[in-house]
C-alpha atoms as a PDB file:
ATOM      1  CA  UNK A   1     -70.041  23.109  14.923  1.00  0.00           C
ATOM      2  CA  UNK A   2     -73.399  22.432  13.257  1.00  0.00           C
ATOM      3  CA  UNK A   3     -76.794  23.432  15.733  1.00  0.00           C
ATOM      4  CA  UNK A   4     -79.058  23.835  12.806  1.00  0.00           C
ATOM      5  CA  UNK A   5     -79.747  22.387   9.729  1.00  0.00           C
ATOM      6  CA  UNK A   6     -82.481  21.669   7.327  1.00  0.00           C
ATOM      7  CA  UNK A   7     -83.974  17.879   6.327  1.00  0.00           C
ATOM      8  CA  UNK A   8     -84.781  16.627   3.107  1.00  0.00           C
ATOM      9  CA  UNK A   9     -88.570  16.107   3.462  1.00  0.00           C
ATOM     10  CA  UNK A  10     -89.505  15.968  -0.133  1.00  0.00           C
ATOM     11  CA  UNK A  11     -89.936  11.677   0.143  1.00  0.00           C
ATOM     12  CA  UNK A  12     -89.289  11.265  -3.718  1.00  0.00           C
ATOM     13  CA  UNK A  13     -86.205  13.595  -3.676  1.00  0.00           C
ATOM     14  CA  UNK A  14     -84.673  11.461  -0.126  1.00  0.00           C
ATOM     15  CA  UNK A  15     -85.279   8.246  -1.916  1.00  0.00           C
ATOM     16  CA  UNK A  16     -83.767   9.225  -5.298  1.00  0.00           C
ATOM     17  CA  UNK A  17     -80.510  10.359  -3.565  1.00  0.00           C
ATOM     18  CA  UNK A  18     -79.917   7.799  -0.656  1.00  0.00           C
ATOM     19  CA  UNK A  19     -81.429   4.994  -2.400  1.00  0.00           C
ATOM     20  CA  UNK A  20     -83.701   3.719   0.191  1.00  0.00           C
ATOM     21  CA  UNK A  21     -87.194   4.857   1.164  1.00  0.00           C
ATOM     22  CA  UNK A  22     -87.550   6.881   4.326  1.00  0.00           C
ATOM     23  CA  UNK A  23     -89.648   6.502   7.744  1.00  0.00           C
ATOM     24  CA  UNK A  24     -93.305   6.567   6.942  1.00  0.00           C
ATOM     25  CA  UNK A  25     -93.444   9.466   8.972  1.00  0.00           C
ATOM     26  CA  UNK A  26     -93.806  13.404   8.537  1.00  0.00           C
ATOM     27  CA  UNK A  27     -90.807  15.116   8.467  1.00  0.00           C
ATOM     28  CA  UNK A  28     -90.171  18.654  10.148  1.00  0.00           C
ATOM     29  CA  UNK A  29     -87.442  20.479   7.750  1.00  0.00           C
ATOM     30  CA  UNK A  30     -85.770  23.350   9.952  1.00  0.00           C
ATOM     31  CA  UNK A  31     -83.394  20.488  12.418  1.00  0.00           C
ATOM     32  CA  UNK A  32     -82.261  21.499  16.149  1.00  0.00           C
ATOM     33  CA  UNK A  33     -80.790  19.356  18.544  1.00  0.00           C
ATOM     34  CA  UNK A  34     -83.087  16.840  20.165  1.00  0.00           C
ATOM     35  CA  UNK A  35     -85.479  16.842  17.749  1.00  0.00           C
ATOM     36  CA  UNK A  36     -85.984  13.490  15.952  1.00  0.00           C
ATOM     37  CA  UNK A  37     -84.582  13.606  12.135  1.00  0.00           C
ATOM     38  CA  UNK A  38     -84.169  10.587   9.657  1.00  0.00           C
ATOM     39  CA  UNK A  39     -80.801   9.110   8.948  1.00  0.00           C
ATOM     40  CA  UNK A  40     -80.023   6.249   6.758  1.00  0.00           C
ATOM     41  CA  UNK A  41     -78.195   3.350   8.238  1.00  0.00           C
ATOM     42  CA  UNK A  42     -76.739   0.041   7.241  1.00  0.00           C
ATOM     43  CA  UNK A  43     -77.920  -3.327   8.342  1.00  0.00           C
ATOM     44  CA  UNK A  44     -76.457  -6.196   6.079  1.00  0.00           C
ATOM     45  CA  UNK A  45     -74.786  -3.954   4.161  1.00  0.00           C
ATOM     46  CA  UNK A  46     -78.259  -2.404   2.893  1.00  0.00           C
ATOM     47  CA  UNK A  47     -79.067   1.177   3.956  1.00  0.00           C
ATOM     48  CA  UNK A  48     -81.952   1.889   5.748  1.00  0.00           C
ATOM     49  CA  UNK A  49     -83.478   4.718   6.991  1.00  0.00           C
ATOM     50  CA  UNK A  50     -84.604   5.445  10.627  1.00  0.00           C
ATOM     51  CA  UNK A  51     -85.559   7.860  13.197  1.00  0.00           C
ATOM     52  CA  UNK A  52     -83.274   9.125  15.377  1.00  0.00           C
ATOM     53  CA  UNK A  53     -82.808  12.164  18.254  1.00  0.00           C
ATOM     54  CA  UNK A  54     -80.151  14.327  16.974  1.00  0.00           C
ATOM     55  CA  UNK A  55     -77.893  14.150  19.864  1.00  0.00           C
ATOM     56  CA  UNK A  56     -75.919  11.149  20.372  1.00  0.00           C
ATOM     57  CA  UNK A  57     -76.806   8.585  23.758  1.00  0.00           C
ATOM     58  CA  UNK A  58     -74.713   6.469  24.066  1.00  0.00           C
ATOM     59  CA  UNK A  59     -75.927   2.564  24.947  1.00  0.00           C
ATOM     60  CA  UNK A  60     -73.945   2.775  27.619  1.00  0.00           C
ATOM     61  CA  UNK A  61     -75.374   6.044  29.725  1.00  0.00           C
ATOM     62  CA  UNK A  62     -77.519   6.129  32.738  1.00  0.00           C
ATOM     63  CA  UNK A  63     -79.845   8.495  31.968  1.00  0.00           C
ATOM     64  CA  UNK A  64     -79.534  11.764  29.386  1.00  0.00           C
ATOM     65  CA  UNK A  65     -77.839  14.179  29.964  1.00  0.00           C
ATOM     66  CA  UNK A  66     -78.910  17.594  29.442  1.00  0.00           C
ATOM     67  CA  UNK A  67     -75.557  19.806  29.776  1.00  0.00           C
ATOM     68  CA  UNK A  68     -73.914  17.238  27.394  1.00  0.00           C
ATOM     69  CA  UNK A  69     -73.565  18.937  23.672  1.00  0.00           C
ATOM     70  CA  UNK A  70     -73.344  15.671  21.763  1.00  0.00           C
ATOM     71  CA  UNK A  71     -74.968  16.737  18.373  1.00  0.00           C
ATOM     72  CA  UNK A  72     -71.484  17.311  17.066  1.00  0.00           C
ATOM     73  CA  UNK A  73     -68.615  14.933  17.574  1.00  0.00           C
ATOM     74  CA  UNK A  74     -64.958  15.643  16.783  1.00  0.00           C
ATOM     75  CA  UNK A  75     -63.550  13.440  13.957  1.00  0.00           C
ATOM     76  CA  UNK A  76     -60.405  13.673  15.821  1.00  0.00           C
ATOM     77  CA  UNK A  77     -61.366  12.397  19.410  1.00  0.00           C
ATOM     78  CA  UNK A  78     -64.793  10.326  18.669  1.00  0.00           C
ATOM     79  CA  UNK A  79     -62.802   7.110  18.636  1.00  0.00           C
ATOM     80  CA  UNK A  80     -61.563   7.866  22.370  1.00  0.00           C
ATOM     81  CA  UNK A  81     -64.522   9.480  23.418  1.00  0.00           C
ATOM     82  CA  UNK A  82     -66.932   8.347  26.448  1.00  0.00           C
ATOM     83  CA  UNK A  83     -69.782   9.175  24.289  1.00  0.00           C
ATOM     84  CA  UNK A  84     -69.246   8.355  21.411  1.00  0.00           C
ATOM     85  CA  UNK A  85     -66.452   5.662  20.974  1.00  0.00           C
ATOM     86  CA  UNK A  86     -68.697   2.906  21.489  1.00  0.00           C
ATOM     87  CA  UNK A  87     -70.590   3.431  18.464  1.00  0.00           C
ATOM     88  CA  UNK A  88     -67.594   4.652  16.662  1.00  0.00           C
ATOM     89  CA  UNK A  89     -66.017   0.887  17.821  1.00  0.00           C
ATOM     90  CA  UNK A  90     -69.099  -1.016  16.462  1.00  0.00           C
ATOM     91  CA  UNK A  91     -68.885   0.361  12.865  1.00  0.00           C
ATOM     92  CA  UNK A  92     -72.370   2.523  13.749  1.00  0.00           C
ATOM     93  CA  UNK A  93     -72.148   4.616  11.325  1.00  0.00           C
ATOM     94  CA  UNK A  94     -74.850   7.168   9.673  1.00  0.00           C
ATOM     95  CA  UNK A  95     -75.950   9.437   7.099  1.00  0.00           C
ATOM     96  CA  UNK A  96     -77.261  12.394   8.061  1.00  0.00           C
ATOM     97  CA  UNK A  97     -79.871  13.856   5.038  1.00  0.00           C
ATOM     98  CA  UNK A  98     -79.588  17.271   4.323  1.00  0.00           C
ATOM     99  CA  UNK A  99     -80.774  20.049   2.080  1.00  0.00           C
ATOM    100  CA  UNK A 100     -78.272  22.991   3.761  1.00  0.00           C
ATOM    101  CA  UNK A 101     -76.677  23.687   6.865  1.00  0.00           C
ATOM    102  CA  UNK A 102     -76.459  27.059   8.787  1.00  0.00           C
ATOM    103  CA  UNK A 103     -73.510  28.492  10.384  1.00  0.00           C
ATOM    104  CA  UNK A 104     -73.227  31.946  11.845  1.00  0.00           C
ATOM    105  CA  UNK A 105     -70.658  34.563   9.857  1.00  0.00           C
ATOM    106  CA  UNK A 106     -69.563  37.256  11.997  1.00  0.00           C
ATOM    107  CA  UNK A 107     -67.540  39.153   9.814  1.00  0.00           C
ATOM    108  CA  UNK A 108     -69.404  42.325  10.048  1.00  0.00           C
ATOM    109  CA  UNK A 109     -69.280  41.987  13.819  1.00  0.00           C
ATOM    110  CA  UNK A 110     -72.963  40.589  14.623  1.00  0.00           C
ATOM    111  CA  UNK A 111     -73.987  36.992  13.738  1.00  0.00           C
ATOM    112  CA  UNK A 112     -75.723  36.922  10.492  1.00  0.00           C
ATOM    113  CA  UNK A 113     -77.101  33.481   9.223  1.00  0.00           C
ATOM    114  CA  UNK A 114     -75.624  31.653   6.891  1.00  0.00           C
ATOM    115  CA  UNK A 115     -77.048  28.813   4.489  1.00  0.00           C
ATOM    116  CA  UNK A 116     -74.376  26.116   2.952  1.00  0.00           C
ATOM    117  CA  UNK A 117     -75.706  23.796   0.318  1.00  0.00           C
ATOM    118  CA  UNK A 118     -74.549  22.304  -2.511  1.00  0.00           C
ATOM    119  CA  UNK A 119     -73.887  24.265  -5.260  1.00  0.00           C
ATOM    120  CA  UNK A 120     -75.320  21.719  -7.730  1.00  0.00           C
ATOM    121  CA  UNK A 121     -78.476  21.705  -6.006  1.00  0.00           C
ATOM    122  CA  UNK A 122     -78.462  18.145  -4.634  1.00  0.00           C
ATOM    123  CA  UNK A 123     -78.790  16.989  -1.120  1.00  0.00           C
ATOM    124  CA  UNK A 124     -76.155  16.571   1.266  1.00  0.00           C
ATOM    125  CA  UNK A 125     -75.135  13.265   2.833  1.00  0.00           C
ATOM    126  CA  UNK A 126     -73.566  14.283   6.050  1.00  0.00           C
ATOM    127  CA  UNK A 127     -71.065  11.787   7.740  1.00  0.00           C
ATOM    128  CA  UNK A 128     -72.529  10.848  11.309  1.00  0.00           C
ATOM    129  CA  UNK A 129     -72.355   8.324  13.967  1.00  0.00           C
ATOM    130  CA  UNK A 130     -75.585   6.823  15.469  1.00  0.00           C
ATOM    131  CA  UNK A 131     -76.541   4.771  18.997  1.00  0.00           C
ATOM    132  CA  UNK A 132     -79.397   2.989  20.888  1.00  0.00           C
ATOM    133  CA  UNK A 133     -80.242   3.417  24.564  1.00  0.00           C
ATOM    134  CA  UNK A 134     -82.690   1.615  26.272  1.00  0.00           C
ATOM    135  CA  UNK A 135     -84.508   4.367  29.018  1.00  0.00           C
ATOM    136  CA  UNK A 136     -84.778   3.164  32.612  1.00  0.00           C
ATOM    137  CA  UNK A 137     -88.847   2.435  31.646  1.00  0.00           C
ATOM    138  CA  UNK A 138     -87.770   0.483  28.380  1.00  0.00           C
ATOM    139  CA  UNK A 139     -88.243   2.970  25.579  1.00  0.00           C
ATOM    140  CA  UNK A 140     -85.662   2.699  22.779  1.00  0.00           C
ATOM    141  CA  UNK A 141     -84.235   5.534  22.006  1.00  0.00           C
ATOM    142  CA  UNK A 142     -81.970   6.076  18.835  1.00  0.00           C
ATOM    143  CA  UNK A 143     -80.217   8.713  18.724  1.00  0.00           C
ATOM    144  CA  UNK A 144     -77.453  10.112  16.427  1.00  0.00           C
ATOM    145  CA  UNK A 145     -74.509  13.332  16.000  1.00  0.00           C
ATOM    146  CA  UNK A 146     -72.609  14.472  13.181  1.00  0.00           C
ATOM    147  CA  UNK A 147     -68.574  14.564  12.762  1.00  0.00           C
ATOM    148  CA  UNK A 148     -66.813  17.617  12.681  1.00  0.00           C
ATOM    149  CA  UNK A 149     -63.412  18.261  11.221  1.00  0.00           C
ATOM    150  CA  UNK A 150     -60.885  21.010  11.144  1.00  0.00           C
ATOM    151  CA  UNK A 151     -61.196  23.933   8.513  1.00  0.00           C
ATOM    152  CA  UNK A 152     -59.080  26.427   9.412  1.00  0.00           C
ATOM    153  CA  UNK A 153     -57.824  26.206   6.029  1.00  0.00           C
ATOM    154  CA  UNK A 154     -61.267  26.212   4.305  1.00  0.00           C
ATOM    155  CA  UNK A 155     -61.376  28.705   1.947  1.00  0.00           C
ATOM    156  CA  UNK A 156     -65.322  29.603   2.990  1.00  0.00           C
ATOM    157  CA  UNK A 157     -65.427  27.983   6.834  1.00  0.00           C
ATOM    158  CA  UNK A 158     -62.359  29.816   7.986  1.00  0.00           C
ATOM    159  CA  UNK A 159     -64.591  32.805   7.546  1.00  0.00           C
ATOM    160  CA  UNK A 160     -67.415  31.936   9.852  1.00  0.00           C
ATOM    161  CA  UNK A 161     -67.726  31.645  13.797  1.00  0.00           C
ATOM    162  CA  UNK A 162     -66.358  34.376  15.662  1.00  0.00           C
ATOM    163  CA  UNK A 163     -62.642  35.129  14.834  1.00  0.00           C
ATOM    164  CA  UNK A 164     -61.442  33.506  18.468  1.00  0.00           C
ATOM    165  CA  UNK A 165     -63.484  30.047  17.571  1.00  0.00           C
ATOM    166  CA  UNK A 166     -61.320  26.709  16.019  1.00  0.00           C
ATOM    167  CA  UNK A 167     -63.023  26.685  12.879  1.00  0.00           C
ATOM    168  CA  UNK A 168     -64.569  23.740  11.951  1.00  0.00           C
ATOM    169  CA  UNK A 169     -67.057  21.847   9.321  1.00  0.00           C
ATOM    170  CA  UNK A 170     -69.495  19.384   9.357  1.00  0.00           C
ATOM    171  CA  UNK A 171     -68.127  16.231   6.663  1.00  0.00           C
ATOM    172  CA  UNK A 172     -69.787  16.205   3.215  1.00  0.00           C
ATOM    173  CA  UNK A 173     -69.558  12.803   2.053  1.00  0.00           C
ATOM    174  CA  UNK A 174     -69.790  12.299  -1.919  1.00  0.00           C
ATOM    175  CA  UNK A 175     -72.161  10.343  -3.267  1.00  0.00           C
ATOM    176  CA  UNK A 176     -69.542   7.483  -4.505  1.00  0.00           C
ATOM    177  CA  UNK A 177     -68.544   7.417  -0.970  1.00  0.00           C
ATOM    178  CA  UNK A 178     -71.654   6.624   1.092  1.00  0.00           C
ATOM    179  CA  UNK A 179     -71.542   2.714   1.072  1.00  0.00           C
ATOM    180  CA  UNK A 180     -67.699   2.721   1.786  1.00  0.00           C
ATOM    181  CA  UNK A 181     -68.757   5.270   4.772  1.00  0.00           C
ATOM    182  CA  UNK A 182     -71.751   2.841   6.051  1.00  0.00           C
ATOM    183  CA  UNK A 183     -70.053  -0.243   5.786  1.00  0.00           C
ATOM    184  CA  UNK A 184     -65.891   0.154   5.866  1.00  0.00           C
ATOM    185  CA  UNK A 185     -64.655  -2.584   8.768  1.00  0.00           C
ATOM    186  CA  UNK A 186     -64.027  -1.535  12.484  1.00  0.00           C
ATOM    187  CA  UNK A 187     -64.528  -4.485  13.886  1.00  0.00           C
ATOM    188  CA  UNK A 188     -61.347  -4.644  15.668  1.00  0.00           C
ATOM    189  CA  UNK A 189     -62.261  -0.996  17.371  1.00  0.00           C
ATOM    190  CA  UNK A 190     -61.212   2.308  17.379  1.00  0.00           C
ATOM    191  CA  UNK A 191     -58.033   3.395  16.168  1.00  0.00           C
ATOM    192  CA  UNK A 192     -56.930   0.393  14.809  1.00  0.00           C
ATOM    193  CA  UNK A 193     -59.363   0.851  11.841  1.00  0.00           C
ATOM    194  CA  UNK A 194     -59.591   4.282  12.119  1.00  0.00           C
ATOM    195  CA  UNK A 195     -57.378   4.368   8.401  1.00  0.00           C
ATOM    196  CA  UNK A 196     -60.620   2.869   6.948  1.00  0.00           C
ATOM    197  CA  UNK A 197     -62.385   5.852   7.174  1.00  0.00           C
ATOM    198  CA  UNK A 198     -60.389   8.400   7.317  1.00  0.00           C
ATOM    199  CA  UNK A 199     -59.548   9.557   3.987  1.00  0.00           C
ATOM    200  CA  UNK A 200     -63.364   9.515   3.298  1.00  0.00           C
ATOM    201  CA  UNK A 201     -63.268  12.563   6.220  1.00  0.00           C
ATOM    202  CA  UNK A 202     -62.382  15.466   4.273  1.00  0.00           C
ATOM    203  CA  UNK A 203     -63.288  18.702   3.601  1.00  0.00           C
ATOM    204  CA  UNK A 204     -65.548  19.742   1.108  1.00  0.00           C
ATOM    205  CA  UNK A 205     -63.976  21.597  -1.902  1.00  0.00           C
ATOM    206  CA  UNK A 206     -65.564  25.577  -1.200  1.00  0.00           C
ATOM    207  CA  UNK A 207     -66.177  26.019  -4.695  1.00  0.00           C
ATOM    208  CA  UNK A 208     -69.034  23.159  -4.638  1.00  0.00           C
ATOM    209  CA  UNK A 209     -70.754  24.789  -1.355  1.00  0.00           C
ATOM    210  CA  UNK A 210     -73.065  27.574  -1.941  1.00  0.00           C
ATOM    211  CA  UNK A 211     -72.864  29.891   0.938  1.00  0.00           C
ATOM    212  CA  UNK A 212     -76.052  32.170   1.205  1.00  0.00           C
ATOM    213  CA  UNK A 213     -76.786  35.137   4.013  1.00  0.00           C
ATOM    214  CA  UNK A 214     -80.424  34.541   5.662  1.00  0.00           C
ATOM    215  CA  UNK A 215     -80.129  37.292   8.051  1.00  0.00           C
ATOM    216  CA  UNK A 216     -83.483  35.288  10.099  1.00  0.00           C
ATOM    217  CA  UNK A 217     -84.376  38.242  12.649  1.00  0.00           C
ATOM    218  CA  UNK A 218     -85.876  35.714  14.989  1.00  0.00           C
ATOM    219  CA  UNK A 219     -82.409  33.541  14.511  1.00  0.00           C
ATOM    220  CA  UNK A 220     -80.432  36.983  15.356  1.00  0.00           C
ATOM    221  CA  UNK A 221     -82.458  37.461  18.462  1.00  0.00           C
ATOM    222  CA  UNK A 222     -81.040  33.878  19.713  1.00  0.00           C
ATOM    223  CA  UNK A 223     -77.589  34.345  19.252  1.00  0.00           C
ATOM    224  CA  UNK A 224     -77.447  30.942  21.604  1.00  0.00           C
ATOM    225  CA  UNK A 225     -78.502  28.618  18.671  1.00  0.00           C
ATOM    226  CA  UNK A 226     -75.072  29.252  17.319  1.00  0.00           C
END
C-alpha cells in the first residue's frame, strides 16, 4: 500500500519523460491522499495530462465517501470491484508521475521512512486507474488510485510493512510499456480482457529500485500515514 509519494514538478523533466506537457498549474511535490496530483491519460490514443484527486470516485457513487481507502486498488480484485471496476471496464487507465515513493520499514521494530526511486535516476510511471464524478451541485471531479500487486517475494518489499502485513507494491511500468498500458483493449469489460494487461503488471526488478531511510521525525510522529 502506497499513502505517500512524491510528484514530478520539475515541468521540463515531466514532459521529457511522459511525452506530453502537464496542467498549467503549480504542482505540490510531497502527494497524500485527496490531494489533487497530475496523471497522464489517453484520449485518441494520445496521452494527456490532467488533474486528478488521488483517491478513486467512482462515476457511479452518490456522494464521497470518507471511510473508503480508495488511493490503492488491488490488481487482483479491481476488475470486480464496486469502486473501481467501472473504470477498470472502460479501459480508464492512468499514469501516475512519480519521483519516489515511501513505504514504512519496520525491521528495527519502529516505522522508519523509506524512499523507493529508481536507481537510474529517472521518474517513475506508476500504473493507475482514473474516474469522473459529477457532485450533486455539478462540479466534475476526477479522481484517480494506483494498483497494487503482491510482493511477498520481492527481494526489497518483502522487507517493509510490519511483519503480520500481505506485502505488497505499487506497479512500475517501463517506459516501453506506457502506451500499451494507456491504450491495450477492454472494451468487452473486465476479466475478459484482463490478459491484455496483465503481463504489463509486474513487479519491479529490486536491483533497479533505490531504497533510501528518511527517518522524517514529523512522519514518525504519524505512524497513521502508513
Amino acid at each position: 500500500m502506497c499513502s505517500h509519494y512524491q510528484a514530478v514538478a520539475a515541468l521540463e523533466r515531466f514532459e521529457r519523460h511522459f511525452r506530453t506537457a502537464p496542467p498549467p498549474v503549480a504542482v505540490r511535490g510531497d502527494m497524500w491522499p485527496t490531494y489533487a496530483a497530475p496523471v497522464v491519460v489517453s484520449h485518441s490514443n494520445q496521452r494527456q495530462a490532467i488533474m486528478a484527486r488521488w483517491g478513486l470516485i467512482a462515476a457511479s457513487a452518490k456522494a464521497i465517501n470518507p471511510k473508503l481507502s480508495a488511493f490503492n486498488a488491488r490488481s487482483e480484485s479491481a476488475a470486480t470491484s464496486p469502486t473501481f471496476g467501472g473504470a477498470w471496464a472502460q479501459g480508464q487507465r492512468c499514469i501516475v508521475p512519480a519521483e519516489a515513493v515511501y513505504e514504512p520499514d519496520w525491521r528495527s521494530g519502529r516505522h522508519v521512512p523509506t524512499r523507493l526511486q529508481r536507481a537510474d535516476g529517472l521518474p517513475m510511471g506508476l500504473a493507475g486507474l482514473w474516474d469522473s464524478w459529477v457532485a450533486p451541485g455539478g462540479e466534475l471531479v476526477q479522481s484517480f488510485t494506483m494498483l497494487t500487486i503482491n510482493a511477498a517475494a520481492h527481494p526489497l518489499m518483502m522487507n517493509l510493512h510490519k511483519p503480520q502485513d500481505e506485502k505488497r507494491m505499487v506497479v512500475i511500468l517501463n517506459e516501453s510499456d506506457y502506451d500499451a498500458w494507456l491504450n491495450a483493449d477492454s472494451s468487452n469489460g473486465s476479466a475478459s480482457d484482463s490478459a491484455n494487461i496483465a503481463h504489463l503488471l509486474t513487479p519491479y526488478p529490486a536491483d533497479r529500485v533505490a531504497a533510501i531511510s528518511e527517518p522524517s521525525q514529523a512522519i514518525q510522529n504519524n505512524p497513521g500515514l502508513f
